[in-house]
PDB file of N, CA and C in Angstrom:
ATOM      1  N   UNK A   1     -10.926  28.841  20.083  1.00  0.00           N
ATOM      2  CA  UNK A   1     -10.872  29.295  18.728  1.00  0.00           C
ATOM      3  C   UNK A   1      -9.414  29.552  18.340  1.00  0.00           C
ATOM      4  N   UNK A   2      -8.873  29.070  16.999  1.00  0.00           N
ATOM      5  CA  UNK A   2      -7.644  29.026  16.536  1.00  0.00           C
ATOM      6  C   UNK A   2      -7.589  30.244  15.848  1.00  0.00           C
ATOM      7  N   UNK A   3      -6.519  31.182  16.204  1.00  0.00           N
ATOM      8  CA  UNK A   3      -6.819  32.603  15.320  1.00  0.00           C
ATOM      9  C   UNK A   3      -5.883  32.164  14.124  1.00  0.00           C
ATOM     10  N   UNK A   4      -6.268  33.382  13.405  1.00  0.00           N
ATOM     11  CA  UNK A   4      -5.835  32.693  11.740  1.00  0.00           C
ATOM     12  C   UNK A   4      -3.987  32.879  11.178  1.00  0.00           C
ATOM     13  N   UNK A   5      -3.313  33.997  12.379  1.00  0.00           N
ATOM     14  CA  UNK A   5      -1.963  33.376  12.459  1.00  0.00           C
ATOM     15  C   UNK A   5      -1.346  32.085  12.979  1.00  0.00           C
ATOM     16  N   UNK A   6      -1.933  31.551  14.210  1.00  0.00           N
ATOM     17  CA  UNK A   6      -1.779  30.572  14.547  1.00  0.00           C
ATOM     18  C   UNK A   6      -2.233  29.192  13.653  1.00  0.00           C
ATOM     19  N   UNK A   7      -3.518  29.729  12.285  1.00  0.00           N
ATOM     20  CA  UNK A   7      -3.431  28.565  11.517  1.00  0.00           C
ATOM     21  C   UNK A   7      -2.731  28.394  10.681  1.00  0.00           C
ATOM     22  N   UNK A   8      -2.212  29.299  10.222  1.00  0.00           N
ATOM     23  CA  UNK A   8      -0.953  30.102   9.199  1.00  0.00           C
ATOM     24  C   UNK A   8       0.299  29.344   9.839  1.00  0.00           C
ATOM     25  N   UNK A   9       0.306  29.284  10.987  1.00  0.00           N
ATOM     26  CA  UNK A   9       1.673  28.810  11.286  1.00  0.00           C
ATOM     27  C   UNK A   9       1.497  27.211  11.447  1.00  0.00           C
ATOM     28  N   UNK A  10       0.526  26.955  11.698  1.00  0.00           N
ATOM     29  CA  UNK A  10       0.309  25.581  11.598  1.00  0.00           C
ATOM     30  C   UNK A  10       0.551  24.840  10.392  1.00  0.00           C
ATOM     31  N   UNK A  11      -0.334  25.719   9.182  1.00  0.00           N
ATOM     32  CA  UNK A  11      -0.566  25.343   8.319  1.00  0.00           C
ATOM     33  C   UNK A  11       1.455  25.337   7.492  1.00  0.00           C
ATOM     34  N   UNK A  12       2.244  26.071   7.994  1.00  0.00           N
ATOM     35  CA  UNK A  12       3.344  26.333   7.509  1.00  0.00           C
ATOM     36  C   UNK A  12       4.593  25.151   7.981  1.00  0.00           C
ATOM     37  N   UNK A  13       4.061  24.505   9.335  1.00  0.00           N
ATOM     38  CA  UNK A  13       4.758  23.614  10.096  1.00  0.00           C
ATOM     39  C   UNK A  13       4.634  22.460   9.038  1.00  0.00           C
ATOM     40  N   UNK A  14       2.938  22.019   8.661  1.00  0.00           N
ATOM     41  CA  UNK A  14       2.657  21.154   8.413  1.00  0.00           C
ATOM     42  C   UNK A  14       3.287  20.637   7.220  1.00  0.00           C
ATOM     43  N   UNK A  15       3.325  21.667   6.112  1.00  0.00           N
ATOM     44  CA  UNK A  15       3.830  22.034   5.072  1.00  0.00           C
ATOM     45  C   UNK A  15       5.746  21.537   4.839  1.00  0.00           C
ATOM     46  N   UNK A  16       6.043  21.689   5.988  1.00  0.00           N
ATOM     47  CA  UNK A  16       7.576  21.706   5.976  1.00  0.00           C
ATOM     48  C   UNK A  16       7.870  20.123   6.772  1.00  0.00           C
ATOM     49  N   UNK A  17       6.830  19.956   7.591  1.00  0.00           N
ATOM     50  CA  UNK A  17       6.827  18.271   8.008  1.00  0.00           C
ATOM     51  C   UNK A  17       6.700  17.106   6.563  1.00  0.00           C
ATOM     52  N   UNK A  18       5.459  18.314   6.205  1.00  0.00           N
ATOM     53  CA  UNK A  18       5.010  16.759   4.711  1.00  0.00           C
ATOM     54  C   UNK A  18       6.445  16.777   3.824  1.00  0.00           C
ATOM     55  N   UNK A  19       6.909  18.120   3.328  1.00  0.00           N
ATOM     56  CA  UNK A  19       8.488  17.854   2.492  1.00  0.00           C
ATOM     57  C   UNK A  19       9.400  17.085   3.313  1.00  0.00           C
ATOM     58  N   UNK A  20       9.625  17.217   4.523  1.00  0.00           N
ATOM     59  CA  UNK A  20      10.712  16.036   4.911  1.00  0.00           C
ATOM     60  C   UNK A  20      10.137  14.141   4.644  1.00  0.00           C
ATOM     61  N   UNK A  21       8.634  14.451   5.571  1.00  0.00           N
ATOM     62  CA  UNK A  21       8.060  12.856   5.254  1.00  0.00           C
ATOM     63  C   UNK A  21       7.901  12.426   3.517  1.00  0.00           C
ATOM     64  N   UNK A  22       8.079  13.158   3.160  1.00  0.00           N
ATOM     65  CA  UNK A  22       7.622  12.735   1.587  1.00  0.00           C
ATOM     66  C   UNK A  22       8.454  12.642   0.298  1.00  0.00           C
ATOM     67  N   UNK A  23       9.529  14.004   0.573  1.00  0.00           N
ATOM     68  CA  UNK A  23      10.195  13.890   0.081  1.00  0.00           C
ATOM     69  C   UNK A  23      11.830  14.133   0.549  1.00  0.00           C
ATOM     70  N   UNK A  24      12.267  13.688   1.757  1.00  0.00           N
ATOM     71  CA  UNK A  24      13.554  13.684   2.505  1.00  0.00           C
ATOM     72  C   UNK A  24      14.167  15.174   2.232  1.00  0.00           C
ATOM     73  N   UNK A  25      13.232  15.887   2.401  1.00  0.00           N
ATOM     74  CA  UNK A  25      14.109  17.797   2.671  1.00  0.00           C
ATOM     75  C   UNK A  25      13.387  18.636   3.427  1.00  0.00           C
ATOM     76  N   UNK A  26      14.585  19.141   4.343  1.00  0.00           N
ATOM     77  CA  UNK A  26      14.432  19.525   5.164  1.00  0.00           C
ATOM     78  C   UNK A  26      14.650  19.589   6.511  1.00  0.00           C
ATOM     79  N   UNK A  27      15.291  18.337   6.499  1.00  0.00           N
ATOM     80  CA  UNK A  27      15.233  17.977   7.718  1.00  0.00           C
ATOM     81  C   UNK A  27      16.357  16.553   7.951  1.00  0.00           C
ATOM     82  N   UNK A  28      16.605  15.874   8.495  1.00  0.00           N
ATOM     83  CA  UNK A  28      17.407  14.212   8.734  1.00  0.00           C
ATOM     84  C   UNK A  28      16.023  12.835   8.755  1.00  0.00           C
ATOM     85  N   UNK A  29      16.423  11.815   8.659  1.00  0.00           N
ATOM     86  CA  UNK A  29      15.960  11.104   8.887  1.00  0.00           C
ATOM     87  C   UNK A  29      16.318   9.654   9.301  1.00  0.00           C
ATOM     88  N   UNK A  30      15.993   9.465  10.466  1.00  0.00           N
ATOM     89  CA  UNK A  30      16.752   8.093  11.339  1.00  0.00           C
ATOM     90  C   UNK A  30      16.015   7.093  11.255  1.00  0.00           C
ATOM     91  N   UNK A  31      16.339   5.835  11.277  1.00  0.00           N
ATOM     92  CA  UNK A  31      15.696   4.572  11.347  1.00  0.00           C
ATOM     93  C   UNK A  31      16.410   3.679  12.802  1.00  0.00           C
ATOM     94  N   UNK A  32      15.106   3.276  13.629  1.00  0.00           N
ATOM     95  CA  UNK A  32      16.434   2.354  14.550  1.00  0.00           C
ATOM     96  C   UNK A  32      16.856   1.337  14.263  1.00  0.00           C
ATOM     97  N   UNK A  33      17.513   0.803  14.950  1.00  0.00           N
ATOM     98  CA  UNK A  33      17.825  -0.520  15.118  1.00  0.00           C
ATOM     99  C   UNK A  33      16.651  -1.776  14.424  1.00  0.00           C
ATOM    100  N   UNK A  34      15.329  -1.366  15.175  1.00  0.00           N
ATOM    101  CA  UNK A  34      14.666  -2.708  15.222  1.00  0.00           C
ATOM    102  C   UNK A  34      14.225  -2.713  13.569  1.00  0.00           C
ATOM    103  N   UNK A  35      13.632  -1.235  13.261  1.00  0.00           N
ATOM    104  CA  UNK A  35      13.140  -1.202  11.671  1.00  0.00           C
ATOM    105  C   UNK A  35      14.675  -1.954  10.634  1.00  0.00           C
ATOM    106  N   UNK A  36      15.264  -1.729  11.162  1.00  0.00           N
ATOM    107  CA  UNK A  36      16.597  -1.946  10.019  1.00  0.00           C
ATOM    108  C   UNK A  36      17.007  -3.524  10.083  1.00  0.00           C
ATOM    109  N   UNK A  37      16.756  -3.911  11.473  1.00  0.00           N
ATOM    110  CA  UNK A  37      16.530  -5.476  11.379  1.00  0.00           C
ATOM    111  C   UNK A  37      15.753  -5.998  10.679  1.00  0.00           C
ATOM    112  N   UNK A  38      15.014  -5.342  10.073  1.00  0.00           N
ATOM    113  CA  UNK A  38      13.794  -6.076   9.500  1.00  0.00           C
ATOM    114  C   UNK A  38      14.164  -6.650   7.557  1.00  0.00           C
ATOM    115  N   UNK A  39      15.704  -5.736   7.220  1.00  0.00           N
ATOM    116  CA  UNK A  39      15.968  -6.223   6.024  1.00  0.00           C
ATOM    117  C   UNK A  39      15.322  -5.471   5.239  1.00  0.00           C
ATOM    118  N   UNK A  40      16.261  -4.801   4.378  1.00  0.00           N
ATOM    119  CA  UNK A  40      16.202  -4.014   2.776  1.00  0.00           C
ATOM    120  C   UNK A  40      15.009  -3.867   2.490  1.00  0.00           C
ATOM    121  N   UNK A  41      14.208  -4.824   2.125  1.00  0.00           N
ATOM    122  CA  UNK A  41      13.319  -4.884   1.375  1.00  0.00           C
ATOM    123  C   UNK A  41      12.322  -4.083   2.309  1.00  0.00           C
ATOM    124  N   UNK A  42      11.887  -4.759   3.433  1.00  0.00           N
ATOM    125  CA  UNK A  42      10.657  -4.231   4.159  1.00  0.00           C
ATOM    126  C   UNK A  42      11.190  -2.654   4.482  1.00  0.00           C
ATOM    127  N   UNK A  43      12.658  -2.003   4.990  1.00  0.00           N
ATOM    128  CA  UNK A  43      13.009  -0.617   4.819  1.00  0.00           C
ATOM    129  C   UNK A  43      12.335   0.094   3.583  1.00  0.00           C
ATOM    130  N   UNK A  44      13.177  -0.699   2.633  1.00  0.00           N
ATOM    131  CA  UNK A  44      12.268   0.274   1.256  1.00  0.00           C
ATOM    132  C   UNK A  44      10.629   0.396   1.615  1.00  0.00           C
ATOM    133  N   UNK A  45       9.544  -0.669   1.507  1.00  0.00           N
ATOM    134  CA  UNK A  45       8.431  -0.690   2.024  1.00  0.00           C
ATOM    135  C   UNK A  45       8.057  -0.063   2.773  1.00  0.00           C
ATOM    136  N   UNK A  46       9.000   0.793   4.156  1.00  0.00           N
ATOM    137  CA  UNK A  46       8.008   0.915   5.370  1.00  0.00           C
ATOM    138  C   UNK A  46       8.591   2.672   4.657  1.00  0.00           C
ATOM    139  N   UNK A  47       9.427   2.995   4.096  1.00  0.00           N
ATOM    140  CA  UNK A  47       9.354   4.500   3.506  1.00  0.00           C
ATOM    141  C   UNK A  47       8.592   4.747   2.915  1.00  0.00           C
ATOM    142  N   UNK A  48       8.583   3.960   1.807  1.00  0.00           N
ATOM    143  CA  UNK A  48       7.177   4.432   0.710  1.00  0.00           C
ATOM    144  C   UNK A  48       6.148   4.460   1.394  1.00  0.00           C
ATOM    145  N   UNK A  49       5.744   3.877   2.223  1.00  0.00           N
ATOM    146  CA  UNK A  49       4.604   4.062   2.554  1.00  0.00           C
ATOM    147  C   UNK A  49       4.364   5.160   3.821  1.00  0.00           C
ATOM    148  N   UNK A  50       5.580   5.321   5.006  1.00  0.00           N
ATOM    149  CA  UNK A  50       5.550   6.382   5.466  1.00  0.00           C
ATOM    150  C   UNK A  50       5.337   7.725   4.885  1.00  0.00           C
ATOM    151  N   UNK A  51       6.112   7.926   3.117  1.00  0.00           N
ATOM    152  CA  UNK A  51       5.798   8.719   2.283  1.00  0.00           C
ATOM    153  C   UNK A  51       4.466   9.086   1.569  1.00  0.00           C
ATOM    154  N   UNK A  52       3.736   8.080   1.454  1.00  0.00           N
ATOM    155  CA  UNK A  52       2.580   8.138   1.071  1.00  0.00           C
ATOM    156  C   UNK A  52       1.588   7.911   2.178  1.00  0.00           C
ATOM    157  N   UNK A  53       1.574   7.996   3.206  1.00  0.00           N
ATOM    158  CA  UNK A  53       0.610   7.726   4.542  1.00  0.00           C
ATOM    159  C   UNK A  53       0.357   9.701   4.382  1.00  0.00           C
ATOM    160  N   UNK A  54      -1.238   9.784   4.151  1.00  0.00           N
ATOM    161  CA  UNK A  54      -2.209  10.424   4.011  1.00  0.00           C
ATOM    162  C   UNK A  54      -3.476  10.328   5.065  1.00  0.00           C
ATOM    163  N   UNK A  55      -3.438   9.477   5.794  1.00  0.00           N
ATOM    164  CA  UNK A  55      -4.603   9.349   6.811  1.00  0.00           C
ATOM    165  C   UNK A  55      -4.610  10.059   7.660  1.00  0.00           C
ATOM    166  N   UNK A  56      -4.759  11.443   7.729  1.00  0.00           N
ATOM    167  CA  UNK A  56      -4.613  12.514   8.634  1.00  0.00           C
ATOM    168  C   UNK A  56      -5.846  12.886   9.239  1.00  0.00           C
ATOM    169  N   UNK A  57      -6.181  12.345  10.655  1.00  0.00           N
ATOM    170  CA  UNK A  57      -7.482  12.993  11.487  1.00  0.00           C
ATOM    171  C   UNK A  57      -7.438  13.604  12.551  1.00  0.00           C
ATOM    172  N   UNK A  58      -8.404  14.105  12.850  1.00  0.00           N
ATOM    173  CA  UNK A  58      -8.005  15.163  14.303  1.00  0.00           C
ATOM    174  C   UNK A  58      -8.409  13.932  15.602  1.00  0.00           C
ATOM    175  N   UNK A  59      -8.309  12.457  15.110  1.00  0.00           N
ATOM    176  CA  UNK A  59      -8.099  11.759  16.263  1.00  0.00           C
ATOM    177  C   UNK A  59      -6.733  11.754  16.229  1.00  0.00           C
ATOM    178  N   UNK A  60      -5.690  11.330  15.008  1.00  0.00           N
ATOM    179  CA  UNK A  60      -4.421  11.011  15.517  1.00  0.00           C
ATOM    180  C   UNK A  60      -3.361  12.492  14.733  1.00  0.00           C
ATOM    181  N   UNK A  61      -4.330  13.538  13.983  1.00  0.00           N
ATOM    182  CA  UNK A  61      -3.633  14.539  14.178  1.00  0.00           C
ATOM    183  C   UNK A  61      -4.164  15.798  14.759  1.00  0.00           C
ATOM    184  N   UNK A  62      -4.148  15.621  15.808  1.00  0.00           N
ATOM    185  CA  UNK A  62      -5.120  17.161  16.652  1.00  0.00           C
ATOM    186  C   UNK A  62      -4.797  18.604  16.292  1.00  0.00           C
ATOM    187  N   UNK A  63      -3.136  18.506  16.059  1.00  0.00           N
ATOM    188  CA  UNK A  63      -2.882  19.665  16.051  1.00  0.00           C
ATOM    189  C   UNK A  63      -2.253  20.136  13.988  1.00  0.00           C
ATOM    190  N   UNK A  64      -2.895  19.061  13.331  1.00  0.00           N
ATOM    191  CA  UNK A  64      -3.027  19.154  11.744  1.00  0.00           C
ATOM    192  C   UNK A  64      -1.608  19.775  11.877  1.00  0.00           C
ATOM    193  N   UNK A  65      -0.073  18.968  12.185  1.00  0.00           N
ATOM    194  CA  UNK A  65       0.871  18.993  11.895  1.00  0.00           C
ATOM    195  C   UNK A  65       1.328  18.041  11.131  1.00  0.00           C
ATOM    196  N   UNK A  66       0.763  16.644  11.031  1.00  0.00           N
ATOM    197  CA  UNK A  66       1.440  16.121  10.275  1.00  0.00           C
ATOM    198  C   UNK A  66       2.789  15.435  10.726  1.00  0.00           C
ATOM    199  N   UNK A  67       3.058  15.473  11.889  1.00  0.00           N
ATOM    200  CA  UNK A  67       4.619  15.217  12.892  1.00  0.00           C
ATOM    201  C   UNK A  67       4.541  13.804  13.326  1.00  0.00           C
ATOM    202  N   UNK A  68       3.654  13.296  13.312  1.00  0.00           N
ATOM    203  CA  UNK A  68       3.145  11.377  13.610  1.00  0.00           C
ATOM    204  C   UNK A  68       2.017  10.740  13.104  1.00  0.00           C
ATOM    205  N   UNK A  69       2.578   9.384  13.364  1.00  0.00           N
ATOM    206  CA  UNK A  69       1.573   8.560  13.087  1.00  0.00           C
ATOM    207  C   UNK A  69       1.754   7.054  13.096  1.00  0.00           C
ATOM    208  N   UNK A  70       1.310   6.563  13.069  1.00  0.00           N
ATOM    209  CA  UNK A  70       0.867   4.727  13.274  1.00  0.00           C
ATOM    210  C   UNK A  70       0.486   4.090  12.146  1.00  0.00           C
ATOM    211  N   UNK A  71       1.316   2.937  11.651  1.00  0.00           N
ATOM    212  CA  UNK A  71       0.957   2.332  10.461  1.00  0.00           C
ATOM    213  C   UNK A  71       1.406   0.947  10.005  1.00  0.00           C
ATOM    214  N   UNK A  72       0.808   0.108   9.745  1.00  0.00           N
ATOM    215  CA  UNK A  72       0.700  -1.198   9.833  1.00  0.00           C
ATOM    216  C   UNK A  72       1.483  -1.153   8.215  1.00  0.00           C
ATOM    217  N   UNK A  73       2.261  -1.775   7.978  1.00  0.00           N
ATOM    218  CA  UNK A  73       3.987  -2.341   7.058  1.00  0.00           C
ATOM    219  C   UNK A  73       4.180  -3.553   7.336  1.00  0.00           C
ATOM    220  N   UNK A  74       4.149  -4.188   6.276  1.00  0.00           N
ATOM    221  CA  UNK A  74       4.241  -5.895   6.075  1.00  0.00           C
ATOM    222  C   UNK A  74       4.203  -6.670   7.480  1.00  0.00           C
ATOM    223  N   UNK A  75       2.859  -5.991   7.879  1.00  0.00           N
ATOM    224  CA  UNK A  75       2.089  -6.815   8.990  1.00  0.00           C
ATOM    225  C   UNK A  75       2.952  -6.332  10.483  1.00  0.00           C
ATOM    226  N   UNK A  76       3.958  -5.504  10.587  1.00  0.00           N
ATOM    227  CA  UNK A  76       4.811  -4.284  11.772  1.00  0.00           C
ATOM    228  C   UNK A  76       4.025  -3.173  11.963  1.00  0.00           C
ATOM    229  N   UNK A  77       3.745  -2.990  13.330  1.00  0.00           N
ATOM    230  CA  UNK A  77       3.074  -1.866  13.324  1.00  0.00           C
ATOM    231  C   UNK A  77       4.483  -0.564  13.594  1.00  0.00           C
ATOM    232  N   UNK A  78       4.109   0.245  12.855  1.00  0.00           N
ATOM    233  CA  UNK A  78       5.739   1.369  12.351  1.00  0.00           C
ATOM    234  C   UNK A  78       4.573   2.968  12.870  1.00  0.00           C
ATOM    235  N   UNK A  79       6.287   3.649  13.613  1.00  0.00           N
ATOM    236  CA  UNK A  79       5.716   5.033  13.572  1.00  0.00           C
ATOM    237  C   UNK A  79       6.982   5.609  13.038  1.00  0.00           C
ATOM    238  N   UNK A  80       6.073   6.855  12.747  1.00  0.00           N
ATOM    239  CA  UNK A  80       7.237   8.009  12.683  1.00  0.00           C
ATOM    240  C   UNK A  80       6.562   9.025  13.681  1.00  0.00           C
ATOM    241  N   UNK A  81       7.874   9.883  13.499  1.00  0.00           N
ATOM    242  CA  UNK A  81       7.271  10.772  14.251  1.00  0.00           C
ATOM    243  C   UNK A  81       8.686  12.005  14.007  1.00  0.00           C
ATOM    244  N   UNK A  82       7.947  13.183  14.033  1.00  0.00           N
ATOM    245  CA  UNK A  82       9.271  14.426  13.594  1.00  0.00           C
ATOM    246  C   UNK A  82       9.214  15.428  15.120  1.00  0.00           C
ATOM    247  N   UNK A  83      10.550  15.438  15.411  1.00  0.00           N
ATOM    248  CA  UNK A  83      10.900  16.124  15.929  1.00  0.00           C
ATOM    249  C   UNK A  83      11.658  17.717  15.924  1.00  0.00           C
ATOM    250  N   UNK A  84      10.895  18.591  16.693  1.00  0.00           N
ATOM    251  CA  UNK A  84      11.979  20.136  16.285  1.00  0.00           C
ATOM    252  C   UNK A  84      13.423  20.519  17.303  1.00  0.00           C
ATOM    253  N   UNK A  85      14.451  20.850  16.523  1.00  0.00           N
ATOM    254  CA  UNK A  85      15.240  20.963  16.969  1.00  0.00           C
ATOM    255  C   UNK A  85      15.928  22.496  16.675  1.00  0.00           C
ATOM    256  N   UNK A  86      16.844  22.992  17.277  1.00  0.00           N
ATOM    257  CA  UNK A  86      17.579  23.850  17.008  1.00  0.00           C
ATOM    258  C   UNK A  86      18.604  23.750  15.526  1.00  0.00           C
ATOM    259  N   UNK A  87      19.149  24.653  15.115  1.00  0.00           N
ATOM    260  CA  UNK A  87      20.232  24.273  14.346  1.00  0.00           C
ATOM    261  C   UNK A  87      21.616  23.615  14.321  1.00  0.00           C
ATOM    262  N   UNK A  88      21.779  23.827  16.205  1.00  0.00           N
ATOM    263  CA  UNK A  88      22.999  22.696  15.997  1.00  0.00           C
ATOM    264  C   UNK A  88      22.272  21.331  16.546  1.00  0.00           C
ATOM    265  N   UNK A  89      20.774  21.102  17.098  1.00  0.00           N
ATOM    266  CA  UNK A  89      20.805  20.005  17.388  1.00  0.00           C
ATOM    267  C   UNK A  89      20.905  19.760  18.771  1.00  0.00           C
ATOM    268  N   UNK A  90      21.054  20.798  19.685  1.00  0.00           N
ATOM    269  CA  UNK A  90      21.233  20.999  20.828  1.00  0.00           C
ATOM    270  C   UNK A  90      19.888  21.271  21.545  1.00  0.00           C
ATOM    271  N   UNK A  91      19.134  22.153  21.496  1.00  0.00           N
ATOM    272  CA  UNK A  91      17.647  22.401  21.986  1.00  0.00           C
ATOM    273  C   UNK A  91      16.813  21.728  20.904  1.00  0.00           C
ATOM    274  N   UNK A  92      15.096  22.569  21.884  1.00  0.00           N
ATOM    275  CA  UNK A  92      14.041  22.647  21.107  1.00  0.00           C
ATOM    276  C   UNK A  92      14.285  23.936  20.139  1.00  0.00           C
ATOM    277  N   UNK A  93      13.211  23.457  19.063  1.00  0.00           N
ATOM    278  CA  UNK A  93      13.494  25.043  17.704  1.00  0.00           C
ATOM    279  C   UNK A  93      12.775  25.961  18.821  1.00  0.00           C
ATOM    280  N   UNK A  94      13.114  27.069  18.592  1.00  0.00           N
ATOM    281  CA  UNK A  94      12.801  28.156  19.078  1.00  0.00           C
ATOM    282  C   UNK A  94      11.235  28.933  18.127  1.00  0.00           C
ATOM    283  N   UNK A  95      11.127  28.460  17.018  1.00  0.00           N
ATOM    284  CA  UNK A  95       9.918  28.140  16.007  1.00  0.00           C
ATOM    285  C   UNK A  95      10.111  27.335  14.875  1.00  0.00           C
ATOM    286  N   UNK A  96       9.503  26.202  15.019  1.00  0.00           N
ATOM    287  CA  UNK A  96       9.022  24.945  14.260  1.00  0.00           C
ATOM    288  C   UNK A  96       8.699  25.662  13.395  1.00  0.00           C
ATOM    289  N   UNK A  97       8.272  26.830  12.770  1.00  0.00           N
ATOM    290  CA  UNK A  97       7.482  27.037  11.506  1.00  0.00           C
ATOM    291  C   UNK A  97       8.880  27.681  10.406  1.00  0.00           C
ATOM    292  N   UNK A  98      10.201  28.127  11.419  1.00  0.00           N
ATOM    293  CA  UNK A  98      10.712  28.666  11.044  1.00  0.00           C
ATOM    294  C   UNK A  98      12.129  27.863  10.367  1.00  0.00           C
ATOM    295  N   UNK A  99      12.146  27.394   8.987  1.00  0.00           N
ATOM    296  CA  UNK A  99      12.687  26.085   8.743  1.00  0.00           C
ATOM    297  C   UNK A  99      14.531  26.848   8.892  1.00  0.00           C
ATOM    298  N   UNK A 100      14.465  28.320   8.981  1.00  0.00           N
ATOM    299  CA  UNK A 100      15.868  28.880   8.966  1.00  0.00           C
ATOM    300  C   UNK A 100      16.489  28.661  10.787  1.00  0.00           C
ATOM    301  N   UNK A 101      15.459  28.114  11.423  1.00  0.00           N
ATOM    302  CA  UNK A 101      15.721  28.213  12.897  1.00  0.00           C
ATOM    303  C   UNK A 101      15.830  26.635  13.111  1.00  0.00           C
ATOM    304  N   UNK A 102      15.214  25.973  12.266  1.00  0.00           N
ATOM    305  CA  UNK A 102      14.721  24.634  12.465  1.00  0.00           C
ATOM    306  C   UNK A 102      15.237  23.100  12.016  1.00  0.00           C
ATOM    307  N   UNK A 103      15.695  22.502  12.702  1.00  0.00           N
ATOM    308  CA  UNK A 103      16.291  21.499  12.419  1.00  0.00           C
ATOM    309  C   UNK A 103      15.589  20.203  12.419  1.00  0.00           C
ATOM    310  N   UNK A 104      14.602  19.484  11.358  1.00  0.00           N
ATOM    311  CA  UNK A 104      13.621  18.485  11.292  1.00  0.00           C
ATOM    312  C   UNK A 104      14.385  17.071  11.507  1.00  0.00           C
ATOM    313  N   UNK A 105      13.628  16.237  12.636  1.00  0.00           N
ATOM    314  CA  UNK A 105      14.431  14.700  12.450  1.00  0.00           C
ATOM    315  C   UNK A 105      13.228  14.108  12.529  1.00  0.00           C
ATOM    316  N   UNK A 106      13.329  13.555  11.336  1.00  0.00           N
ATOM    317  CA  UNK A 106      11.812  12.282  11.611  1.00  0.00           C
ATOM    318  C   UNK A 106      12.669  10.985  11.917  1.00  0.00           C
ATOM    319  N   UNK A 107      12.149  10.325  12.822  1.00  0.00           N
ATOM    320  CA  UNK A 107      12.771   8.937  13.542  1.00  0.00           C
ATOM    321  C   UNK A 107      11.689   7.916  13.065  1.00  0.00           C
ATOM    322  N   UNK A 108      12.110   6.968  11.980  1.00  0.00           N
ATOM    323  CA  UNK A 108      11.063   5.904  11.915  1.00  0.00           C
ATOM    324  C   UNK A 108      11.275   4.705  12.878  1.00  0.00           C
ATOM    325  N   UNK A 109      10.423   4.125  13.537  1.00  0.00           N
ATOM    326  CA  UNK A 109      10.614   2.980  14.741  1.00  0.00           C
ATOM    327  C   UNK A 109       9.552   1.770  14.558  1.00  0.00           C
ATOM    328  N   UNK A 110       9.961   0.830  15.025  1.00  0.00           N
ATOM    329  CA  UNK A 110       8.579   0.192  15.551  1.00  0.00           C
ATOM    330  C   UNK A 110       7.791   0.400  16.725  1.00  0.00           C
ATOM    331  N   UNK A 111       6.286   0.323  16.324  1.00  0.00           N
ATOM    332  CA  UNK A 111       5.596   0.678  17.545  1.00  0.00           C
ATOM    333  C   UNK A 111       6.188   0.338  19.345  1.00  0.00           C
ATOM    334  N   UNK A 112       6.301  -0.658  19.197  1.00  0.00           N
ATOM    335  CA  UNK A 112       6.752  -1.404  20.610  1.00  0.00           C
ATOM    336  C   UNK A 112       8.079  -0.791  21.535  1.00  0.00           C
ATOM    337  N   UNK A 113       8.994   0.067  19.858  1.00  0.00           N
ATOM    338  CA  UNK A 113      10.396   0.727  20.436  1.00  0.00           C
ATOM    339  C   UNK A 113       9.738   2.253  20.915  1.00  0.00           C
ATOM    340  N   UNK A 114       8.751   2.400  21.312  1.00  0.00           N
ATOM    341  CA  UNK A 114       8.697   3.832  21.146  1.00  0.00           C
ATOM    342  C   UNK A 114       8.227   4.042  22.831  1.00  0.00           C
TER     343      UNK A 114
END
């Protein structure tokens, strides 16, 4: 059983994941190599739609953070996925919920680079 601070904080993680995936605050955001090979156009494409990717289940989100996912982009299978960091970037956050402690990097990749 999830007690109701622990959904509170979930629910607060999740919250601060969707503003970076959706709308780039909060946090950095990297692309590798292979996505950026892929040329302008399909980049623009595989954001918007990382931005608008809504398919959230407790198969591929268990812990209703919102921090990954898997998604098929002009026929590439693409993830993201957000990582917590400290403020300089050096550790793990010490609390993910805590965006004054917390340093967000969502890394978009292709499946295969991951």
């Amino acid at each position: 059983m999830t007690s109701k601070s622990e959904t509170q904080r979930r629910q607060k993680i999740r919250e601060l994941n969707d503003a970076l995936r959706r709308h780039g605050t909060g946090g950095r955001i990297v692309m590798t190599a292979g996505i950026q090979a892929l040329g302008q156009a399909a980049v623009n494409e595989i954001i918007n739609k990382v931005r608008a990717f809504n398919n959230f289940t407790k198969d591929n989100d268990p812990w209703g953070e919102h921090d990954c996912a898997l998604l098929t982009v002009c026929g590439n299978r693409i993830m993201y996925k957000i990582d917590y960091f400290d403020r300089d970037l050096q550790y793990a956050s010490p609390d993910p919920a805590d965006a004054l402690k917390t340093c967000r990097v969502m890394t978009i990749l292709m499946g295969e680079e991951y």
